[in-house]
N, C-alpha and C. Protein backbone atom coordinates (compact mmCIF):
# COMPACT_ATOMS: atom_id res chain seq x y z
N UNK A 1 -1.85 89.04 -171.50
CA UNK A 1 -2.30 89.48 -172.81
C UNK A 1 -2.55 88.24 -173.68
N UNK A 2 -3.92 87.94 -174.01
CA UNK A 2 -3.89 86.96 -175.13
C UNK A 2 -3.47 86.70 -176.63
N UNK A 3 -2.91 85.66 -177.04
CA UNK A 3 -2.64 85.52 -178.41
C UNK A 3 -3.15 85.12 -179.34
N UNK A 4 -3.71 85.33 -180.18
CA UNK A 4 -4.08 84.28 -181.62
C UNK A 4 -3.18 83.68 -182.52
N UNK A 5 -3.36 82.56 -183.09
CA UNK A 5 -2.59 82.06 -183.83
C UNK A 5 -3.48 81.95 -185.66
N UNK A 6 -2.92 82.68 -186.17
CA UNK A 6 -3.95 82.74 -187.87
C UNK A 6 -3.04 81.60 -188.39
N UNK A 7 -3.61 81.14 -189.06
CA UNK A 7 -2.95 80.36 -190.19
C UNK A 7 -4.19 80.43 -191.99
N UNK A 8 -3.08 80.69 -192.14
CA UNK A 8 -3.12 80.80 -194.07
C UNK A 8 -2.09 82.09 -194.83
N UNK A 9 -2.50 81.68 -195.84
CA UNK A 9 -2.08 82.70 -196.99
C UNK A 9 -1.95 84.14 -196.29
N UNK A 10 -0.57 84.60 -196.22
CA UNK A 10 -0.10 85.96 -194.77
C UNK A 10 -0.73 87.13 -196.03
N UNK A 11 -0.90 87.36 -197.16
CA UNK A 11 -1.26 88.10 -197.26
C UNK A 11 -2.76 88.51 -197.12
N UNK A 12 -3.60 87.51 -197.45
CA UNK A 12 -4.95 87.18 -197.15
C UNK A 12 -5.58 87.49 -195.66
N UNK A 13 -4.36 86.68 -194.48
CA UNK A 13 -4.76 87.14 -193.36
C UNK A 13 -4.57 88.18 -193.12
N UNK A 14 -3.65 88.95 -193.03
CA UNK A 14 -3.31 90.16 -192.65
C UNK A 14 -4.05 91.32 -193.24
N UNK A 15 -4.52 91.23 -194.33
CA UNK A 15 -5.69 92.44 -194.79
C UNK A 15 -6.59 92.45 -193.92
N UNK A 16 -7.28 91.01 -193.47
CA UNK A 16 -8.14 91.01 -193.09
C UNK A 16 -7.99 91.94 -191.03
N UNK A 17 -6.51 92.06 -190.54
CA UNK A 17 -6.38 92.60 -189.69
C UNK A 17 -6.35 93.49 -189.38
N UNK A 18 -6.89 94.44 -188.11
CA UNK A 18 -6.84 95.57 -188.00
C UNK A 18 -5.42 96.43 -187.90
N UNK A 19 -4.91 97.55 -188.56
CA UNK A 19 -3.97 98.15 -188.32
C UNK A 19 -3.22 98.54 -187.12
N UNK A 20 -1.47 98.08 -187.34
CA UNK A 20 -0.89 97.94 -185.99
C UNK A 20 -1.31 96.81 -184.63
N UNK A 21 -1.86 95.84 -185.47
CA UNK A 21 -2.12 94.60 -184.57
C UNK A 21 -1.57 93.75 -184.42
N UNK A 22 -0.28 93.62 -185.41
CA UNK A 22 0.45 92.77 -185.36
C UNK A 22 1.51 92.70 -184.84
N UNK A 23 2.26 92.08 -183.97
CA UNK A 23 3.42 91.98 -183.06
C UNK A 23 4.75 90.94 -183.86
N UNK A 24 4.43 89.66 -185.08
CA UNK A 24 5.09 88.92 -185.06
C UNK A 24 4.43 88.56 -186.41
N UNK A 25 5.33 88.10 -187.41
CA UNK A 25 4.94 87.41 -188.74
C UNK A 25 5.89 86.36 -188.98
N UNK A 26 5.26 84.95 -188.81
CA UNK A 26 6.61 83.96 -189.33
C UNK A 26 5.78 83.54 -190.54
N UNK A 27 6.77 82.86 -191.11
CA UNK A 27 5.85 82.75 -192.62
C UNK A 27 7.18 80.95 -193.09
N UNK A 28 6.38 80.40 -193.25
CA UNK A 28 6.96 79.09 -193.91
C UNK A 28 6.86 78.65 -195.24
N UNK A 29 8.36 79.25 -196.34
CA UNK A 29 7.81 79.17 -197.94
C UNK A 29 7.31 78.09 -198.26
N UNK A 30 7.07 78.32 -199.67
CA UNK A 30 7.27 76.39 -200.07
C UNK A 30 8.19 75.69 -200.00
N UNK A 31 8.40 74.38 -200.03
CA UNK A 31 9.87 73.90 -200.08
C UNK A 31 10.71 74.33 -201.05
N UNK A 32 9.88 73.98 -202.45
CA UNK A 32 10.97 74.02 -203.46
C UNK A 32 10.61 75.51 -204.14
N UNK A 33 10.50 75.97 -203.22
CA UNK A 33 10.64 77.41 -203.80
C UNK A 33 11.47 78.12 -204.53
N UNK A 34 11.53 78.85 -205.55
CA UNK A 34 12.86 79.67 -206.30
C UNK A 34 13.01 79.29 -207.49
N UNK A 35 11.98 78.70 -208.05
CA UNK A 35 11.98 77.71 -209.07
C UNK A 35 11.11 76.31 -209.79
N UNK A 36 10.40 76.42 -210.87
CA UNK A 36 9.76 75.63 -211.12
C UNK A 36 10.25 73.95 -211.12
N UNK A 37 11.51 73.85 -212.01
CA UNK A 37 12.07 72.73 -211.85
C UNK A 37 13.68 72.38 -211.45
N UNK A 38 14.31 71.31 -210.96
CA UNK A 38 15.36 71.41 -210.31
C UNK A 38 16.15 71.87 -211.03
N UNK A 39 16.89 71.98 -212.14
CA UNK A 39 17.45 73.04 -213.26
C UNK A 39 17.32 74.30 -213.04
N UNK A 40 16.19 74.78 -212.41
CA UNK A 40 16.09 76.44 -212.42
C UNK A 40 16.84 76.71 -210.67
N UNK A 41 16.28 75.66 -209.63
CA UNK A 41 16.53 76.12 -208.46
C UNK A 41 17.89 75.59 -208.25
N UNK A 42 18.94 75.02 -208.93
CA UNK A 42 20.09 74.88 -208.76
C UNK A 42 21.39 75.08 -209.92
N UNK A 43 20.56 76.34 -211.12
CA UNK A 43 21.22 76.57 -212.15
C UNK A 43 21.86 77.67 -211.82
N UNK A 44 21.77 78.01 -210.54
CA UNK A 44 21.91 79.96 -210.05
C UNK A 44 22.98 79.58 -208.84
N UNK A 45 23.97 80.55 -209.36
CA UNK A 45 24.85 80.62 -208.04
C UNK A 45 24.86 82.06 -207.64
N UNK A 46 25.08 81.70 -206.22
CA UNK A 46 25.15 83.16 -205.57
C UNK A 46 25.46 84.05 -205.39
């Protein structure tokens, strides 16, 4: 069975896919995600 590999923006690609075609979604955030500046992403405890 062959595979494709998409790369971009998962919501962008995935519209563009046909329904139930998908087997697997990895998705890599941004780094500093959760937060604009280091104050916001380490002012929050869990």
């Amino acid at each position: 069975m062959p595979y494709t590999l998409h790369r971009g923006d998962a919501l962008s690609v995935l519209s563009e896919l046909p329904d139930a075609s998908v087997d697997a979604l990895i998705t890599d955030p941004p780094y500093n995600s959760g937060g604009r500046t280091s104050s916001e992403r380490t002012g929050r405890t869990a």
